[in-house]
N, C-alpha and C. Protein backbone atom coordinates (compact mmCIF):
# COMPACT_ATOMS: atom_id res chain seq x y z
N UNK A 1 8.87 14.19 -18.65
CA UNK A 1 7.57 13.69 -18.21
C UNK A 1 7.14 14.43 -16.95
N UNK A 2 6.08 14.61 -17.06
CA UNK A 2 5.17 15.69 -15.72
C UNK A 2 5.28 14.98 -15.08
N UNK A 3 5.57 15.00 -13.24
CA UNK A 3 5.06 14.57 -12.19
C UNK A 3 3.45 14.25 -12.08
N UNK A 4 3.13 13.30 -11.77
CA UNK A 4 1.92 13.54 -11.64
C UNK A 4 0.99 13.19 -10.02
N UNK A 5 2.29 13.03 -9.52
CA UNK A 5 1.36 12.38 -8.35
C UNK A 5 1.28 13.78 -7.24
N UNK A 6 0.25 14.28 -6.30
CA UNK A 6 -0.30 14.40 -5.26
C UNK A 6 0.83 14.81 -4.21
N UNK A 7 1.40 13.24 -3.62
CA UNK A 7 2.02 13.48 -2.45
C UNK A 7 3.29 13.05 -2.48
N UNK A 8 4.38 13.58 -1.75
CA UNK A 8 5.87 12.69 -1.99
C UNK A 8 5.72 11.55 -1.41
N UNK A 9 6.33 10.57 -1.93
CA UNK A 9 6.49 8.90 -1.43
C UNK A 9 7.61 8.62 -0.82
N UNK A 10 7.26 8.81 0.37
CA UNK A 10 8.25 8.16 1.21
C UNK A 10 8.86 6.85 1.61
N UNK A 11 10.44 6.59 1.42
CA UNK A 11 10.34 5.62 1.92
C UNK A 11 10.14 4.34 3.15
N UNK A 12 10.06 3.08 2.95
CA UNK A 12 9.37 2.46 3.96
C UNK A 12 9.76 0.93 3.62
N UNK A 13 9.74 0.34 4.78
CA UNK A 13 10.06 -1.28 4.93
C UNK A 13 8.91 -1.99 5.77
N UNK A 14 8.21 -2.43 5.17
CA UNK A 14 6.74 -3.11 5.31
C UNK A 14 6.51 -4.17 5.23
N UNK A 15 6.26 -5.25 5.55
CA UNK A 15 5.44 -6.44 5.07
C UNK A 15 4.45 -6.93 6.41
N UNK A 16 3.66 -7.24 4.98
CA UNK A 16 2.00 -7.65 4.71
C UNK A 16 1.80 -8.62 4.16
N UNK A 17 0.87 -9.68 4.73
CA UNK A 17 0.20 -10.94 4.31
C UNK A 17 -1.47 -10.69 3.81
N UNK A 18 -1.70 -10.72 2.73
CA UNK A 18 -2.66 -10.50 1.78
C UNK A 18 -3.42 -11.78 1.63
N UNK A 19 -4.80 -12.60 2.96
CA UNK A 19 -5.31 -13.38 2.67
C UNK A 19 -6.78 -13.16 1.52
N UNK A 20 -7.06 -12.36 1.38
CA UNK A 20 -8.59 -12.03 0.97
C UNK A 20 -8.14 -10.34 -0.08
N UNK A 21 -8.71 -10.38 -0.92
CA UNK A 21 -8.93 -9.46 -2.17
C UNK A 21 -10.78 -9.63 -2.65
N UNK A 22 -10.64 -8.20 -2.55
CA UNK A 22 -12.36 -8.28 -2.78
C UNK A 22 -12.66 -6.77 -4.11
N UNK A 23 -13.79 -7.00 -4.77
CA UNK A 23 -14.39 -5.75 -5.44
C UNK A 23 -15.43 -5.25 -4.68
N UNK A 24 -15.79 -3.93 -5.41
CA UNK A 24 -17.10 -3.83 -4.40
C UNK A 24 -18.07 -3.96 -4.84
N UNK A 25 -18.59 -5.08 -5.62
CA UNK A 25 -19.87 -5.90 -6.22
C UNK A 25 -19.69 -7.80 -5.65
N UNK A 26 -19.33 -6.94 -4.19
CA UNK A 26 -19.48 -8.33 -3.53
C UNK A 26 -18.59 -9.75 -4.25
N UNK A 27 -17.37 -9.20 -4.77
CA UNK A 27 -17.03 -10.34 -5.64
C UNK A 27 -15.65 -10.57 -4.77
N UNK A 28 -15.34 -11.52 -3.61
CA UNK A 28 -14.24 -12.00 -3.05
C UNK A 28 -13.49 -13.08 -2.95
N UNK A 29 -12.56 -13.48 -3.30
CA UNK A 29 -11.66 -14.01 -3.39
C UNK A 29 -10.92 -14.38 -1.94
N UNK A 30 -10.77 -15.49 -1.94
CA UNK A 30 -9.97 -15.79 -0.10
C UNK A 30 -8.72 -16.95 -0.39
N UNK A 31 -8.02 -16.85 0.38
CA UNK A 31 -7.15 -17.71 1.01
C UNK A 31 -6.02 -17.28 0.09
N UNK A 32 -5.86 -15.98 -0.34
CA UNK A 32 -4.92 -15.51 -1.14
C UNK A 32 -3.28 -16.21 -0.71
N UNK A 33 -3.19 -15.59 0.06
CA UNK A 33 -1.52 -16.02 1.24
C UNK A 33 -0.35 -15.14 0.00
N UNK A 34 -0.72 -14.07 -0.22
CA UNK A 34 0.15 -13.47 -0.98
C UNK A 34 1.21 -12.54 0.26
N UNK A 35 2.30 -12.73 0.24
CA UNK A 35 3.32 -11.92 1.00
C UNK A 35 3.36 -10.32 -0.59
N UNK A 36 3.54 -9.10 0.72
CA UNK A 36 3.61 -8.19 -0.32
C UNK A 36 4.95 -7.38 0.67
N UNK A 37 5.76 -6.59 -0.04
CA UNK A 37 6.56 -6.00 0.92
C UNK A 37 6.63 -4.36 0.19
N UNK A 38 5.97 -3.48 1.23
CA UNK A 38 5.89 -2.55 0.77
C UNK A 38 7.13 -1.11 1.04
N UNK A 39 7.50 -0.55 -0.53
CA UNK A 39 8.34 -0.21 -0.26
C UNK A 39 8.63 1.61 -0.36
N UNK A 40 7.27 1.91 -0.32
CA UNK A 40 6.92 3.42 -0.23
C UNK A 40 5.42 3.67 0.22
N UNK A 41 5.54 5.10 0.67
CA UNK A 41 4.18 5.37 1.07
C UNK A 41 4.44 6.69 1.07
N UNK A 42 2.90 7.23 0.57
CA UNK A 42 2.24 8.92 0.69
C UNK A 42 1.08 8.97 1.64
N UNK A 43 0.75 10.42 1.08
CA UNK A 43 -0.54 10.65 2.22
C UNK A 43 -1.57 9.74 1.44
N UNK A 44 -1.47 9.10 0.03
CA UNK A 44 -2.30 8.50 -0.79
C UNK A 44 -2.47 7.05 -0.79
N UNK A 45 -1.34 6.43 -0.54
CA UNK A 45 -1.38 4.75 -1.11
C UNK A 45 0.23 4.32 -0.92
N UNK A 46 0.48 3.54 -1.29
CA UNK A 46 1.36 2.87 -0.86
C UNK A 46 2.14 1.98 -2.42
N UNK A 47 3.68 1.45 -2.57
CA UNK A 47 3.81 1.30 -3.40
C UNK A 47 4.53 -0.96 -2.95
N UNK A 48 4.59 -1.56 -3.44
CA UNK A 48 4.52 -3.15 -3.16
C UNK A 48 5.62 -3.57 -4.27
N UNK A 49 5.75 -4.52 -3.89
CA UNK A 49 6.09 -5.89 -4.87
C UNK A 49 5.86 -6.87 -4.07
N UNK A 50 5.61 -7.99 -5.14
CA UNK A 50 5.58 -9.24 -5.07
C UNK A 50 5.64 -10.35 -5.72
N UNK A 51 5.34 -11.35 -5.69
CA UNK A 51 5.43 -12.59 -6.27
C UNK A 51 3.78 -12.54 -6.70
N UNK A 52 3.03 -12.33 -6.01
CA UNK A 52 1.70 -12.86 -6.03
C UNK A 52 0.82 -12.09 -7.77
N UNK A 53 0.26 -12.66 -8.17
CA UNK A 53 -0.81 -11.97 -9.44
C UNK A 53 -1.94 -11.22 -8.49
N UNK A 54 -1.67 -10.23 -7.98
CA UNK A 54 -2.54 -9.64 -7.79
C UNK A 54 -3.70 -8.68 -8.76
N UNK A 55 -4.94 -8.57 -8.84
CA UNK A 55 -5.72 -8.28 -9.97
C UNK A 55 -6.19 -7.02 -10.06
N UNK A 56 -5.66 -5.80 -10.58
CA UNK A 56 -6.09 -4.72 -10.34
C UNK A 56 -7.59 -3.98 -10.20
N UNK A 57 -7.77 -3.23 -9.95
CA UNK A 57 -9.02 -3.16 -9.28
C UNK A 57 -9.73 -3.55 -7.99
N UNK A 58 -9.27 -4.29 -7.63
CA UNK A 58 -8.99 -5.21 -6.25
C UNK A 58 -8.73 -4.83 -5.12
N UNK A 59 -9.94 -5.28 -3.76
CA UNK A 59 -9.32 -4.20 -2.71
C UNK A 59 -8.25 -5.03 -1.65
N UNK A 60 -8.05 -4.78 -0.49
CA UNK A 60 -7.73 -5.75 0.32
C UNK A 60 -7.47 -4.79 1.66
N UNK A 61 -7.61 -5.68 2.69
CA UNK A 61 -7.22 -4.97 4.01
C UNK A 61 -5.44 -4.69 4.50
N UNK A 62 -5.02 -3.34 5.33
CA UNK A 62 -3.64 -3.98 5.94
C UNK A 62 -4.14 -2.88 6.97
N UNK A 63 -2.71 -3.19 7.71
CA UNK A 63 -2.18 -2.50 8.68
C UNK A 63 -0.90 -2.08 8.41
N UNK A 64 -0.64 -0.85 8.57
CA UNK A 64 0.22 0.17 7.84
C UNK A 64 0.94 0.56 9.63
N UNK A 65 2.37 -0.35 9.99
CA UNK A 65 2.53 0.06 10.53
C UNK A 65 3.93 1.20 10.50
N UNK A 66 4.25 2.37 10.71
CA UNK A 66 5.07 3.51 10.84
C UNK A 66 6.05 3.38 12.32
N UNK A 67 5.90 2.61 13.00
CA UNK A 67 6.94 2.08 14.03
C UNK A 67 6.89 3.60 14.90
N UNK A 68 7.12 3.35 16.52
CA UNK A 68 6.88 3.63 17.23
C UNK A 68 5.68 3.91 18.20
N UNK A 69 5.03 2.80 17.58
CA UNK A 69 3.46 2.73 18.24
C UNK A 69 2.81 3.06 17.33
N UNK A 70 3.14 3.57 16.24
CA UNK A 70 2.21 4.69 15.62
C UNK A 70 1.90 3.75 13.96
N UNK A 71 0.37 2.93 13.92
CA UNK A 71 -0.12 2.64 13.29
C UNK A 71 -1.43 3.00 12.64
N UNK A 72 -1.89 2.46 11.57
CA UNK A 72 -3.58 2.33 11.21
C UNK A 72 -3.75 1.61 10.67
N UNK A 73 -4.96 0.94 10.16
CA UNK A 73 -5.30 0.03 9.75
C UNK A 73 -6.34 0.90 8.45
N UNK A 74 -6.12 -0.01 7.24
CA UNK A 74 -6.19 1.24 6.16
C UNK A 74 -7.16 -0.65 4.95
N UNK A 75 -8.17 0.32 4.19
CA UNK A 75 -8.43 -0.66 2.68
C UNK A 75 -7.96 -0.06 1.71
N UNK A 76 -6.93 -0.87 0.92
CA UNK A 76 -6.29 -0.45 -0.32
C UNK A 76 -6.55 -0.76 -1.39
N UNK A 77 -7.06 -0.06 -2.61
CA UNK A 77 -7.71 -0.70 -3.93
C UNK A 77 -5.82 -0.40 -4.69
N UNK A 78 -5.59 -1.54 -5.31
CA UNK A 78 -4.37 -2.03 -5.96
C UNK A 78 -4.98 -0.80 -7.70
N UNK A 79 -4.30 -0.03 -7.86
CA UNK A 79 -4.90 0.70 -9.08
C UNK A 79 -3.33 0.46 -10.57
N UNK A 80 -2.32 -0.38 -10.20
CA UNK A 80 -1.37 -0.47 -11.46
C UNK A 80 -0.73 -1.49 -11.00
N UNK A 81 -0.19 -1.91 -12.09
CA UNK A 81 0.89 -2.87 -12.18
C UNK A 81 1.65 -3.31 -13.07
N UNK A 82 2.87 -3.78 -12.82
CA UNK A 82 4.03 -4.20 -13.97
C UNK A 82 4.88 -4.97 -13.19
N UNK A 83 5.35 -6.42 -14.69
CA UNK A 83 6.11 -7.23 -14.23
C UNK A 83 7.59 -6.76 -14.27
N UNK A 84 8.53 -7.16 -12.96
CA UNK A 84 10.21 -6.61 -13.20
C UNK A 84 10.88 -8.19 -13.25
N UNK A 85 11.77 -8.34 -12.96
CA UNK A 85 12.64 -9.03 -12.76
C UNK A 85 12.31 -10.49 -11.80
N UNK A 86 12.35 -11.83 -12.39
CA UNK A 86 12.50 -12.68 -11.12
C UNK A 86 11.05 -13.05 -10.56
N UNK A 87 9.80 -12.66 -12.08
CA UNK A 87 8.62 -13.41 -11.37
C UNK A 87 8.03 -12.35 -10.62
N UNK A 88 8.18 -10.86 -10.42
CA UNK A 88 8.24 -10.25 -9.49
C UNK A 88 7.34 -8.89 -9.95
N UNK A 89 6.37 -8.49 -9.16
CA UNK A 89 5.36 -8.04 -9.92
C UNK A 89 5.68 -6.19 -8.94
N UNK A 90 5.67 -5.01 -9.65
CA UNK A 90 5.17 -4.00 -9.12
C UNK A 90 4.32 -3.50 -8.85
N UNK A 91 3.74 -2.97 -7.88
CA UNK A 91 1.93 -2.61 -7.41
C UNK A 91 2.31 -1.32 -6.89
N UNK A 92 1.35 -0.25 -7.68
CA UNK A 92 0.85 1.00 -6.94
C UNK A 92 -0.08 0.52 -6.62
N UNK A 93 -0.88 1.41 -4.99
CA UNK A 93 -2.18 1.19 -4.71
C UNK A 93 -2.34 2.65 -3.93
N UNK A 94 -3.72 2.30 -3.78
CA UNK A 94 -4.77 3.78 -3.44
C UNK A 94 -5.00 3.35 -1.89
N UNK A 95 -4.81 4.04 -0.88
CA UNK A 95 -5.87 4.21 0.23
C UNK A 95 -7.47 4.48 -0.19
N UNK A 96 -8.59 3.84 0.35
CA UNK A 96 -9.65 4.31 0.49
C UNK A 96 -10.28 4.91 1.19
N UNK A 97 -10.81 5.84 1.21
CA UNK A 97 -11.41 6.61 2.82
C UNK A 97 -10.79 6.88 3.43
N UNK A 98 -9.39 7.04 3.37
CA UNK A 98 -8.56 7.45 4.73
C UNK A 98 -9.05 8.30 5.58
N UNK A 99 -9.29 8.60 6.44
CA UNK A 99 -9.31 9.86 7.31
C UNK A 99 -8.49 11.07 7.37
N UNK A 100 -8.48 11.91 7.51
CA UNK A 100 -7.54 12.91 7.21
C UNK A 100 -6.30 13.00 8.09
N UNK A 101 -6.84 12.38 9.53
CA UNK A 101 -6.01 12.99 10.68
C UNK A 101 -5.09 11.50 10.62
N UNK A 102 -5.63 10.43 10.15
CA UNK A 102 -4.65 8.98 9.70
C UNK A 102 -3.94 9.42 8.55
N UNK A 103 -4.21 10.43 7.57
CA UNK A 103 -3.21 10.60 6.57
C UNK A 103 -1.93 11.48 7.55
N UNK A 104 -2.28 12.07 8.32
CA UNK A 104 -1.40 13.06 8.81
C UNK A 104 -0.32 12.12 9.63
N UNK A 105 -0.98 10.84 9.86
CA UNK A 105 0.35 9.95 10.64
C UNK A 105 1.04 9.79 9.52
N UNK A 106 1.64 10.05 8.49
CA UNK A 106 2.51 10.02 7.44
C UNK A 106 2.94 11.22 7.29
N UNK A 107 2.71 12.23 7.12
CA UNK A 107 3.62 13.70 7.34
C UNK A 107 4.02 13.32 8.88
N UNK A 108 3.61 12.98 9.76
CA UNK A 108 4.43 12.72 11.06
C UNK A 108 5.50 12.05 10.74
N UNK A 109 5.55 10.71 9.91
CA UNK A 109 6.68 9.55 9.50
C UNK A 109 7.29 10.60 8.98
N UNK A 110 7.19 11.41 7.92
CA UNK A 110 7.90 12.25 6.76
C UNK A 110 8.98 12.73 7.98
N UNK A 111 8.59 13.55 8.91
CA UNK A 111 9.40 14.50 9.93
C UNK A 111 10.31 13.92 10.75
N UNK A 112 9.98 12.92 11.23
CA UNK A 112 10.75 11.56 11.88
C UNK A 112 11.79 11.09 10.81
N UNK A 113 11.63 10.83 9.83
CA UNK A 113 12.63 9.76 8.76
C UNK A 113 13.84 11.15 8.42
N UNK A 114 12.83 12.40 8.22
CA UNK A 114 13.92 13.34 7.76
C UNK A 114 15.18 13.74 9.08
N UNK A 115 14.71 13.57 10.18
CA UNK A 115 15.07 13.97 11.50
C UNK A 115 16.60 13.18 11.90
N UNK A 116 16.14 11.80 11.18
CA UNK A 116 17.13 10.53 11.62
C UNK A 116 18.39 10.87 10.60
């Protein structure tokens, strides 16, 4: 099977509280309280599990923090999913709009994680 993704996915130990999921035809959803714990990231999106039914297509806010001060605050549209083990759901998702020089705080993480 071809690779198909973009950027290498690095790993990462994350968690995120997911109150609000929205489309962009104004259609939002609140008081989610979904815990997500994210367990990779590229210059693209980020990879999750959880408990929660999250609905693909779906955006939501986080903060993507990379430890040592060095954060951003990023909207992620959830673009796949599959159930594993234990109720327990897998999520790829997309950054939207990132900025370029906020994608680059992740080749920074890349150089740091390889370093350690």
């Amino acid at each position: 099977m071809k690779e198909r993704r973009r950027y290498k996915r690095l790993p990462i130990e994350l968690f995120l509280e997911v109150d609000e999921i929205f489309k962009q035809d104004n259609v939002i959803i609140n008081n989610i309280g979904a815990s997500i714990a994210v367990f990779d990231i590229s210059r693209s999106g980020i990879g999750f599990v959880s408990e929660a039914d999250l609905p693909v297509g779906y955006y939501f806010r986080g903060m993507i923090n990379l430890g040592d001060g060095d954060f951003f605050r990023v909207v992620i549209q959830i673009i796949r999913t599959h159930t594993i083990e234990d109720n327990q759901r897998v999520y790829g998702a997309e950054f939207v709009g990132l900025a370029p020089f906020l994608a680059d705080k992740v080749d920074k993480y890349e150089k740091k994680i390889n370093k350690d």
